[in-house]
N, C-alpha and C. Protein backbone atom coordinates (compact mmCIF):
# COMPACT_ATOMS: atom_id res chain seq x y z
N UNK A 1 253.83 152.69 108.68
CA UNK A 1 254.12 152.19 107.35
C UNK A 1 254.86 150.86 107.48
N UNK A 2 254.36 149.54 106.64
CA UNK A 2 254.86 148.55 107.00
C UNK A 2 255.87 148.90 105.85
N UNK A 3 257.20 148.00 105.64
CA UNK A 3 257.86 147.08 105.01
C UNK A 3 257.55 145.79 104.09
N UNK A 4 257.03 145.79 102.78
CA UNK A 4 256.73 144.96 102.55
C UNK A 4 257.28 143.98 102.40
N UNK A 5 256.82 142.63 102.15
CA UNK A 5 257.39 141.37 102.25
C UNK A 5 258.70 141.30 101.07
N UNK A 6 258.51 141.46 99.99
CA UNK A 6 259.51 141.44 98.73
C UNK A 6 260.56 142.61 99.61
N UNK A 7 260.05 143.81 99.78
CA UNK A 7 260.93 144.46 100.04
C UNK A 7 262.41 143.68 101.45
N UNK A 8 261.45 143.30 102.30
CA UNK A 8 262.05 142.80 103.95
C UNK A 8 263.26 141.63 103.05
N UNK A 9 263.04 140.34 102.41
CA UNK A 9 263.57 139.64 101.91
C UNK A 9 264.58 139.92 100.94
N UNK A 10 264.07 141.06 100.36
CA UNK A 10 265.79 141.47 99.19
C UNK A 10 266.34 141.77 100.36
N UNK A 11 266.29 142.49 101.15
CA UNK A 11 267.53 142.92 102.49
C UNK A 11 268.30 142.10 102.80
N UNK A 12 267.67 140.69 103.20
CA UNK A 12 268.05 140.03 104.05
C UNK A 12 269.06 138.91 103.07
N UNK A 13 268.32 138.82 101.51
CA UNK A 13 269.13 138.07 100.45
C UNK A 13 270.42 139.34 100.35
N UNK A 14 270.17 140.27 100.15
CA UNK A 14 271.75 141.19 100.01
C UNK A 14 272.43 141.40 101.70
N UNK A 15 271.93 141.08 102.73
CA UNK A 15 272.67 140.38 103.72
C UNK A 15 273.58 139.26 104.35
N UNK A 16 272.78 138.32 103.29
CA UNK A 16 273.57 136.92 103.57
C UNK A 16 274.67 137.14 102.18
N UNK A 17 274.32 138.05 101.01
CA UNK A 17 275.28 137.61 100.20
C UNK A 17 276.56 138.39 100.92
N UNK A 18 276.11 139.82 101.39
CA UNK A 18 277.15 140.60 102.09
C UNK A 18 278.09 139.58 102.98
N UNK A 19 277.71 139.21 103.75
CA UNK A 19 278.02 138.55 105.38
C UNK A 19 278.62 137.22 104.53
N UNK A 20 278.49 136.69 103.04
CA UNK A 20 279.55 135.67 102.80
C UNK A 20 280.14 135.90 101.40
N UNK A 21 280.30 136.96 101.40
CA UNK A 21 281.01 137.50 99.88
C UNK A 21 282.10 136.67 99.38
N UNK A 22 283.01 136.16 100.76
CA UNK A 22 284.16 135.58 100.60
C UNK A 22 284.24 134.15 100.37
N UNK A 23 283.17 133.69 100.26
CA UNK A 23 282.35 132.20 100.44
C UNK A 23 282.30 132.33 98.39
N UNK A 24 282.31 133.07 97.84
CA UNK A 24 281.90 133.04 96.42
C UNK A 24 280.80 133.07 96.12
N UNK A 25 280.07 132.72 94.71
CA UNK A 25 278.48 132.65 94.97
C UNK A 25 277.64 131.79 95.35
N UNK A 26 276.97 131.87 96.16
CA UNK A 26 275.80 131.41 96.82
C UNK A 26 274.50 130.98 96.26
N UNK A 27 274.37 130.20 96.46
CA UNK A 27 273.20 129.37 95.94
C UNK A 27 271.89 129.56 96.51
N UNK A 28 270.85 130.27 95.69
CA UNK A 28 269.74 130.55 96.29
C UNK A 28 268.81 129.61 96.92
N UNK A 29 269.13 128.37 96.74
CA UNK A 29 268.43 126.97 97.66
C UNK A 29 269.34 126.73 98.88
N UNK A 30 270.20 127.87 99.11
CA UNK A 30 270.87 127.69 100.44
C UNK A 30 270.29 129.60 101.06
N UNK A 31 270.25 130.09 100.27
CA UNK A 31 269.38 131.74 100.97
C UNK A 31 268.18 131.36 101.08
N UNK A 32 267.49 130.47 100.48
CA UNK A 32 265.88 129.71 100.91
C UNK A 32 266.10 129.27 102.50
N UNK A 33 266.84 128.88 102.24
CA UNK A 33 266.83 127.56 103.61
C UNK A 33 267.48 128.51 104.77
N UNK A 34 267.69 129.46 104.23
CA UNK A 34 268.78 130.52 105.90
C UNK A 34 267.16 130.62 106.07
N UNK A 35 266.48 131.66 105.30
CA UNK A 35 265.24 132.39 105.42
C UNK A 35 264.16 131.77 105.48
N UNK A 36 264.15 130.53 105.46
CA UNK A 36 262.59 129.46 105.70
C UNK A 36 261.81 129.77 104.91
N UNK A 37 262.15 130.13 104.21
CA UNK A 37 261.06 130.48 102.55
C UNK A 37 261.57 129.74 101.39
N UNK A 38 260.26 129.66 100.54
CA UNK A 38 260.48 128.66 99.03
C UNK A 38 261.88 129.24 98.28
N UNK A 39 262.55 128.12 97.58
CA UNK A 39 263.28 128.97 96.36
C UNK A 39 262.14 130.07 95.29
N UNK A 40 261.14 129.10 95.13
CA UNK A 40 260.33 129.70 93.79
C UNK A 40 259.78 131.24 94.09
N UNK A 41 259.83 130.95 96.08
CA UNK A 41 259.48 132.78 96.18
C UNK A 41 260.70 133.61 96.01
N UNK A 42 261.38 132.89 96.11
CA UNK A 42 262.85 134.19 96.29
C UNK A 42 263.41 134.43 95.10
N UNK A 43 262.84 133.63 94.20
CA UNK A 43 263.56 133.32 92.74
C UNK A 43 263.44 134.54 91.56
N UNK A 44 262.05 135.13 92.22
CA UNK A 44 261.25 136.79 91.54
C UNK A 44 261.93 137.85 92.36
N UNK A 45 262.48 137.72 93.50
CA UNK A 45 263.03 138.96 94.25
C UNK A 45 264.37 138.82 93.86
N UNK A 46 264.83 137.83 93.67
CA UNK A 46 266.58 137.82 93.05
C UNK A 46 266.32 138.62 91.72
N UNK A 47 265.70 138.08 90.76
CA UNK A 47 265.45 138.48 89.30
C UNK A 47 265.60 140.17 89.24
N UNK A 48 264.77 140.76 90.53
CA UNK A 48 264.69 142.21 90.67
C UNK A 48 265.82 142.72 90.79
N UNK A 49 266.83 142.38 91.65
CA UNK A 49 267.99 142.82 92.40
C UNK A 49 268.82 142.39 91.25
N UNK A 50 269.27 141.20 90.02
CA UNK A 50 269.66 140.94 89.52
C UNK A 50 269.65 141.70 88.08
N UNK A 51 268.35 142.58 87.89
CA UNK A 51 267.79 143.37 86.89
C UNK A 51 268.60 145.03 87.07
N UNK A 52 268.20 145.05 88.73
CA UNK A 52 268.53 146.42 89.10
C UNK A 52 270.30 146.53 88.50
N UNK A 53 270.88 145.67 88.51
CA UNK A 53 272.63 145.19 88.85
C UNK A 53 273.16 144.94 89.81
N UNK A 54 272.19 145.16 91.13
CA UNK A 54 273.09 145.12 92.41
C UNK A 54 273.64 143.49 92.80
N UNK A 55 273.31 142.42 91.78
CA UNK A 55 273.70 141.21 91.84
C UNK A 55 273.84 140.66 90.75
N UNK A 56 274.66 139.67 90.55
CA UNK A 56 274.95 138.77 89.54
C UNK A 56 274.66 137.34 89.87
N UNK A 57 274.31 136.67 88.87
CA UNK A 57 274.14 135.15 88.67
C UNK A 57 274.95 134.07 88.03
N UNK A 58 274.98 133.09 88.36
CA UNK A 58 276.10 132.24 87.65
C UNK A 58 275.24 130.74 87.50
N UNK A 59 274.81 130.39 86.05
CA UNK A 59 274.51 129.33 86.11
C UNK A 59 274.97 128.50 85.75
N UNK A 60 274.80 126.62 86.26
CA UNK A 60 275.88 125.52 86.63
C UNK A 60 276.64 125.26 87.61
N UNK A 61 277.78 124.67 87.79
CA UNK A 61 278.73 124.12 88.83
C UNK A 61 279.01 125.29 89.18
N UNK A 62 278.84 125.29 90.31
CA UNK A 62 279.40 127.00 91.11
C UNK A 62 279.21 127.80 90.72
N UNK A 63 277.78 127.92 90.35
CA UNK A 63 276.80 128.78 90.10
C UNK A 63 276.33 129.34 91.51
N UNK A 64 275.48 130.16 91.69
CA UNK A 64 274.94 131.13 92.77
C UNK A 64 275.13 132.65 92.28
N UNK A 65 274.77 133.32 93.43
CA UNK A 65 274.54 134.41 93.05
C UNK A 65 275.93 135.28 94.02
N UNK A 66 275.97 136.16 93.82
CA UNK A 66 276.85 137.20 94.25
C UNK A 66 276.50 138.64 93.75
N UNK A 67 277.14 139.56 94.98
CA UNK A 67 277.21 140.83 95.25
C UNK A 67 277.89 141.96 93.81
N UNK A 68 277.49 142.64 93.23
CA UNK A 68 277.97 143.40 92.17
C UNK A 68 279.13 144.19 92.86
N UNK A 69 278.58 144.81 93.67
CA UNK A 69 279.38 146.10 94.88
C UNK A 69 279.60 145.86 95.82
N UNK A 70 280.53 146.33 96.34
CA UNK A 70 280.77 146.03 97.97
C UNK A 70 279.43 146.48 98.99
N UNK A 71 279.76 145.77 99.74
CA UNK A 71 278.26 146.65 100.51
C UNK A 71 278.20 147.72 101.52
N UNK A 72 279.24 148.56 101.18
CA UNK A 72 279.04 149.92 101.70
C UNK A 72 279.25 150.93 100.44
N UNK A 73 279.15 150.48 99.44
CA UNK A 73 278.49 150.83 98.52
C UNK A 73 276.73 150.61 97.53
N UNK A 74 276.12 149.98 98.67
CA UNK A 74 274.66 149.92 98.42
C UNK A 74 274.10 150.32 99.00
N UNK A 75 273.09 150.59 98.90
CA UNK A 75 272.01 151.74 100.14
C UNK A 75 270.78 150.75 100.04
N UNK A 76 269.87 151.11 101.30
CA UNK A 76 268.62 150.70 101.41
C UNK A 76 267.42 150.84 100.50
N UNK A 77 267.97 152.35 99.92
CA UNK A 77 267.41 152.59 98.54
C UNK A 77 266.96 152.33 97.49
N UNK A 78 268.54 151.46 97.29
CA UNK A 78 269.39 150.83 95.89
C UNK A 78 267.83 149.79 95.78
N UNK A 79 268.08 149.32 97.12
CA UNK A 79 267.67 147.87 97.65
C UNK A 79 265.38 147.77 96.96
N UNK A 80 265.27 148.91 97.27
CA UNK A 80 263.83 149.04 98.12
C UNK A 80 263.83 149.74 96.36
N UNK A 81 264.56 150.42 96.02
CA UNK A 81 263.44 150.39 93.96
C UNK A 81 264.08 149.37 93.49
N UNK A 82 264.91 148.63 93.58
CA UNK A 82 265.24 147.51 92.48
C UNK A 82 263.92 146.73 92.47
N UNK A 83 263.80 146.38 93.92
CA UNK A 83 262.17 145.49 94.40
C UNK A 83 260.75 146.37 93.73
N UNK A 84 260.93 147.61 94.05
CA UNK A 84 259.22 148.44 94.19
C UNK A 84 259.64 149.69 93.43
N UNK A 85 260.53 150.11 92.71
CA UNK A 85 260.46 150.54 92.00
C UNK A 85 260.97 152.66 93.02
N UNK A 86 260.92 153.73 92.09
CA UNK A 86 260.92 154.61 92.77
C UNK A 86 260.00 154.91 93.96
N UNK A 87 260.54 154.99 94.77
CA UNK A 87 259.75 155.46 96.52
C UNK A 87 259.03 157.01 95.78
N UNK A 88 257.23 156.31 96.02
CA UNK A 88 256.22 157.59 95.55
C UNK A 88 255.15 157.74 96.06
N UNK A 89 255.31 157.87 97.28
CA UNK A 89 253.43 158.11 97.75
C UNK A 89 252.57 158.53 97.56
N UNK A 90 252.49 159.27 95.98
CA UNK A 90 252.00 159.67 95.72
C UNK A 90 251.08 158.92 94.62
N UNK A 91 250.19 158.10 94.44
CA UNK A 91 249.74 156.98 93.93
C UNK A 91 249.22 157.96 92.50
N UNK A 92 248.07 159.44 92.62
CA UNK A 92 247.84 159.86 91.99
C UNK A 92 248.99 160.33 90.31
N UNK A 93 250.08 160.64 90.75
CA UNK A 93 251.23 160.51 89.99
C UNK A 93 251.75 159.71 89.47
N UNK A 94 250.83 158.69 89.75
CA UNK A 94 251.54 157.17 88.86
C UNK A 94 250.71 157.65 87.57
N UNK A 95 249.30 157.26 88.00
CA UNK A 95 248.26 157.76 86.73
C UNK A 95 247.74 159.14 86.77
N UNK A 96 248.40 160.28 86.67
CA UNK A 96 247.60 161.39 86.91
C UNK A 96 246.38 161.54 85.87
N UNK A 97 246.17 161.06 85.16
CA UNK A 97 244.68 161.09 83.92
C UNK A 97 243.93 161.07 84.65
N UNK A 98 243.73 160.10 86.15
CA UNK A 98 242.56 159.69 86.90
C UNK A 98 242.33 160.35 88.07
N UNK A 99 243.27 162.07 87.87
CA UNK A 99 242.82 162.64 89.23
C UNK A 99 242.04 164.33 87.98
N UNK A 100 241.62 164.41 88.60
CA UNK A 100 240.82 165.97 88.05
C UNK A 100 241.27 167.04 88.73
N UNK A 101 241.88 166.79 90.05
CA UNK A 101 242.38 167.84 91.24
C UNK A 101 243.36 168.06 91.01
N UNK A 102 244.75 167.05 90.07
CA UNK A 102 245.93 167.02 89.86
C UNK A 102 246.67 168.40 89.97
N UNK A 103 246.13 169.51 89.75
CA UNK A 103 247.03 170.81 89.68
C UNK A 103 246.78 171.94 90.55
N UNK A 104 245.33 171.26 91.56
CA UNK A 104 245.47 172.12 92.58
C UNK A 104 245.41 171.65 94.11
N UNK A 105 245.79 170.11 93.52
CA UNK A 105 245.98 169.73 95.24
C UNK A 105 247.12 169.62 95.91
N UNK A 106 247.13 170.00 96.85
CA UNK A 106 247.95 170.58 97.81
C UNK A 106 248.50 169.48 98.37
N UNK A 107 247.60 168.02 98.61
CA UNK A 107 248.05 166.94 99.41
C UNK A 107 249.15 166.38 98.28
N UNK A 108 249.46 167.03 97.18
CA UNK A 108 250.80 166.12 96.21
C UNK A 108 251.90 166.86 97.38
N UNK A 109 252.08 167.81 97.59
CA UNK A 109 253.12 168.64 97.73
C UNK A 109 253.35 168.03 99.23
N UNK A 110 252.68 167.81 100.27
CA UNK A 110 252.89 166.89 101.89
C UNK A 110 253.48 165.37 101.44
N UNK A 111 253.21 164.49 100.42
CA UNK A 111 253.24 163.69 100.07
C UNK A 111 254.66 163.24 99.39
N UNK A 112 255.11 164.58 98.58
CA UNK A 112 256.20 164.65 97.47
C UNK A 112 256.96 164.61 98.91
N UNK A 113 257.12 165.60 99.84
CA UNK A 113 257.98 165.92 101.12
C UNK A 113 258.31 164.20 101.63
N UNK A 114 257.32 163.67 102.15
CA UNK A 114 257.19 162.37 102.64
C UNK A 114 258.14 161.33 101.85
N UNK A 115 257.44 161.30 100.79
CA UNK A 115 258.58 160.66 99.98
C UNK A 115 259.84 160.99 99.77
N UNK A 116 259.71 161.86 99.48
CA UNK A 116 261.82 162.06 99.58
C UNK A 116 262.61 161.98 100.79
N UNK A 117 262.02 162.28 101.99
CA UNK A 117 262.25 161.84 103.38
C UNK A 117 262.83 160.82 103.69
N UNK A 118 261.80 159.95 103.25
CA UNK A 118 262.03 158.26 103.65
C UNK A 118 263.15 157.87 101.95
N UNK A 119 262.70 159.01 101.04
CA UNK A 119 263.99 158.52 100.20
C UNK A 119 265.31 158.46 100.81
N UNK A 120 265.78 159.58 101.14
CA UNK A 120 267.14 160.28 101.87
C UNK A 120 267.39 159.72 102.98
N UNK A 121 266.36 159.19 104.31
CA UNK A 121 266.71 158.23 105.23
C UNK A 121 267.50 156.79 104.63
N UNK A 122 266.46 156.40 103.62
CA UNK A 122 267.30 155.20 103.16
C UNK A 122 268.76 154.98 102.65
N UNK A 123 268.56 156.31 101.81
CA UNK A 123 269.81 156.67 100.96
C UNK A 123 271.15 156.66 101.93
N UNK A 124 271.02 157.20 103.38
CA UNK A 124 272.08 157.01 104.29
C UNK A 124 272.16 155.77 104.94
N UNK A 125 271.41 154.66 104.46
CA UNK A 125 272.12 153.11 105.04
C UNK A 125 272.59 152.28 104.06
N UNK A 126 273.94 152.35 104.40
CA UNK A 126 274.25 151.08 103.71
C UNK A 126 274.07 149.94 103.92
N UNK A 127 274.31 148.75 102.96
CA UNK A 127 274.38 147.59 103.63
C UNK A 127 275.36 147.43 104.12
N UNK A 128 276.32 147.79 104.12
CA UNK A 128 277.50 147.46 105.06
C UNK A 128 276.88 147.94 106.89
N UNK A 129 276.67 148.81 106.82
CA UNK A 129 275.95 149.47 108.51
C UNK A 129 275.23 148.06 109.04
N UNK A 130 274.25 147.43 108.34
CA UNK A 130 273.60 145.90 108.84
C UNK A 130 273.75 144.74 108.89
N UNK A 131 275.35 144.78 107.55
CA UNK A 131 276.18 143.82 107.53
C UNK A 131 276.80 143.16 109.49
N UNK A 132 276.59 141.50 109.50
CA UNK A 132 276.65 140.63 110.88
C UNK A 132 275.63 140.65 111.34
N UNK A 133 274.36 141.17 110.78
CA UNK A 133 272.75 141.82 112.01
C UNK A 133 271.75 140.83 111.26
N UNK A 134 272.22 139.44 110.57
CA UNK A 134 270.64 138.96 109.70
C UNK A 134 269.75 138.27 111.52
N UNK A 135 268.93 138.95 110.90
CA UNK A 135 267.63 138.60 112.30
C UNK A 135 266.98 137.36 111.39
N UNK A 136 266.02 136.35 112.45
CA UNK A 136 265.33 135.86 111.95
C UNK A 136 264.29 136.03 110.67
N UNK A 137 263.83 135.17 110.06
CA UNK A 137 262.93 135.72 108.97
C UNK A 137 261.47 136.20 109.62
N UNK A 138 261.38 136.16 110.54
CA UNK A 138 260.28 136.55 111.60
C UNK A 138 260.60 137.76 112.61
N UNK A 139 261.75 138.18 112.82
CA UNK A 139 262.32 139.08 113.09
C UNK A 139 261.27 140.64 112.73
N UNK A 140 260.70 140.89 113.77
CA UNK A 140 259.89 142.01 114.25
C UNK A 140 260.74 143.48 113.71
N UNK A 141 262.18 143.69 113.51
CA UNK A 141 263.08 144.15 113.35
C UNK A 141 263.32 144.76 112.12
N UNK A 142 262.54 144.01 111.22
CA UNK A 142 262.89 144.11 110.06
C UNK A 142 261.33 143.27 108.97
């Protein structure tokens, strides 16, 4: 299972804000430039994280963005539905109208397991645990 791209990048934007909390807020044409990516791409993954609450915005002179919570009070979780929403592998359950099997297949119930798995793995990392660890934006790692 990969990591998707939106997902890999909110990490690494609630990394750098972690790793300079004390710096005040941060300017997302300076989290572009850590991460070698556009502002205009990062500008839809802030919006998410900024929607979820796990960040705030400040626009004008010392404007940037900043951390809502400390970051051993955020989880990988927090992180990964603000971006994609509830963790559901179960695709049929998004639209169940379009399955006919919906109440006697068995593959929801391996699937429901799966998902809450990788829910509850996440749920035990904070960002504080990865807080000092930003890898490259190419970083195999992440």
């Amino acid at each position: 299972m990969k990591i998707p791209p939106t997902v890999k990048h909110a990490v690494l934007i609630m990394l750098i804000l972690a790793d300079q909390e004390d710096n005040g807020n941060i300017k997302l044409s300076t989290i572009a430039r850590q991460l070698g990516v556009s502002k205009d791409y990062l500008n839809i993954t802030i919006r998410f994280l900024c929607t979820a609450g796990l960040v705030s915005g400040k626009v004008g002179p010392g404007g940037g963005y900043l951390l809502n919570f400390p970051p051993d009070k955020i989880t990988l979780a927090d992180i990964y539905e603000a971006v994609l929403g509830k963790i559901d592998l179960r695709p049929c359950l998004v639209e169940p109208e379009d399955c006919e099997n919906i109440l006697i297949c068995k593959n929801i119930q391996a699937w429901a397991k799966v998902s809450s798995a990788i829910h509850s793995k996440l749920e035990q990392i904070k960002l504080s645990d990865l807080s000092g660890s930003i890898c490259s934006p190419v970083c195999p790692g992440l």
